[in-house]
Protein backbone atom coordinates (compact mmCIF):
# COMPACT_ATOMS: atom_id res chain seq x y z
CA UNK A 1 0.00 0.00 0.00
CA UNK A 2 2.93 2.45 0.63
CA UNK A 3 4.21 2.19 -2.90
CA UNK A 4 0.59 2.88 -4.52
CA UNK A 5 0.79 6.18 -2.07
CA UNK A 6 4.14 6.94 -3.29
CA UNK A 7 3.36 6.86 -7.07
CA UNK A 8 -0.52 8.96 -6.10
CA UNK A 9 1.79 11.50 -4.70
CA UNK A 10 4.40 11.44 -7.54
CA UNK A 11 1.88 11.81 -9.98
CA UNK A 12 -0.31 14.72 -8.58
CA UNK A 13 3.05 16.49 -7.73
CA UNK A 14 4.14 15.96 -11.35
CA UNK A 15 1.28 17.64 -12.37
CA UNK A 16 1.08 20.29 -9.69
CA UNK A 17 4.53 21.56 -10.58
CA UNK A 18 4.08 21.21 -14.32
CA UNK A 19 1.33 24.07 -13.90
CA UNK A 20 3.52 25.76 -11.41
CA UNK A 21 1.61 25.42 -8.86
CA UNK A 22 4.51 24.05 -7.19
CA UNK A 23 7.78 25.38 -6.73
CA UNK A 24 10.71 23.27 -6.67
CA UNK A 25 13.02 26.39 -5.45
CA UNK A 26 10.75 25.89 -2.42
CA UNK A 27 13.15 23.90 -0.12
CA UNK A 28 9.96 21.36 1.20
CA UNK A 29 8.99 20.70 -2.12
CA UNK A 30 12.04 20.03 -3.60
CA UNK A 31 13.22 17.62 -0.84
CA UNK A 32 9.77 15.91 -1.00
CA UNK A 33 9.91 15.73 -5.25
CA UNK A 34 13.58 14.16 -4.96
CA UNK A 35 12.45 12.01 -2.41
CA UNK A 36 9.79 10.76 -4.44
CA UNK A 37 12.32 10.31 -7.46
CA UNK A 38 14.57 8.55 -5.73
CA UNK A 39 12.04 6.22 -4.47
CA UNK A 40 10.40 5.45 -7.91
CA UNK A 41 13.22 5.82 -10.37
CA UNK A 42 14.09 2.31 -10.25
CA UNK A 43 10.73 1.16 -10.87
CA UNK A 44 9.61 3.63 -13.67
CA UNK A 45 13.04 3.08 -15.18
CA UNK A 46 12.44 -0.70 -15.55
CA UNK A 47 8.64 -0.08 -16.86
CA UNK A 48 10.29 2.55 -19.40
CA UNK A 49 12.72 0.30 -21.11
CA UNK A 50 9.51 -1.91 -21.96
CA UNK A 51 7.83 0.75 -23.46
CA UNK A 52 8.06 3.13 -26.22
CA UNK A 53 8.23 6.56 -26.07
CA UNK A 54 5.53 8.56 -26.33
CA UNK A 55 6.59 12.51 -26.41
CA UNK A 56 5.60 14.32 -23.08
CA UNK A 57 3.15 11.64 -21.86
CA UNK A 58 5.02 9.10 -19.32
CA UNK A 59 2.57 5.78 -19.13
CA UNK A 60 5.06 4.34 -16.25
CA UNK A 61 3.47 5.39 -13.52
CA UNK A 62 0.42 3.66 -14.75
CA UNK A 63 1.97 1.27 -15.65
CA UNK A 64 3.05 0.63 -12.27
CA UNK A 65 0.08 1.24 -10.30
CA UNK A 66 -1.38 -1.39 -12.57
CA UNK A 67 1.22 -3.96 -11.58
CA UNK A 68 0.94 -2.73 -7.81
CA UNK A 69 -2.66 -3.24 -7.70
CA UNK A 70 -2.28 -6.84 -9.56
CA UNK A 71 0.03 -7.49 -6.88
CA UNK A 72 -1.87 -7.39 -4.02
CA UNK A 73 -4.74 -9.11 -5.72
CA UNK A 74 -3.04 -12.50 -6.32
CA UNK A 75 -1.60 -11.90 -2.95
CA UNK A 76 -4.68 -11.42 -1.20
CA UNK A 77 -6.13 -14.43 -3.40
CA UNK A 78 -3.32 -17.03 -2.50
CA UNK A 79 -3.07 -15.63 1.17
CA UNK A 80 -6.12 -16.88 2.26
């Protein structure tokens, strides 16, 4: 569950600071945003070299909230 929070929060920051609504010069921000990166990077970077690229729209973090959310399906399914 942590990891689908993680990529919620990546994603609406993404989009917060692409409007500027954010501001990374703002030292909470920033620390949060890099926080964030350095916490996902591996996984988007994984998804990424699976996919093609598709200009300014990144389908990773879908991509992996997809796979998260499989995840704990079959692992709820078999846990029982």
């Amino acid at each position: 569950n942590v990891i689908w929070f993680f990529i919620i929060a990546h994603f609406i920051m993404s989009w917060l600071i692409a409007f500027n609504v954010l501001n990374l010069y703002q030292p909470i921000v920033s620390q949060i945003w890099q926080g964030l990166n350095r916490i996902l990077d591996p996984i988007y970077g994984r998804i990424r070299q699976f996919i093609p690229n598709m200009g300014g729209l990144d389908l990773a973090p879908l991509i992996a909230l997809l796979m998260v959310t499989a995840l704990q399906r079959t692992l709820a399914y078999y846990g029982q």
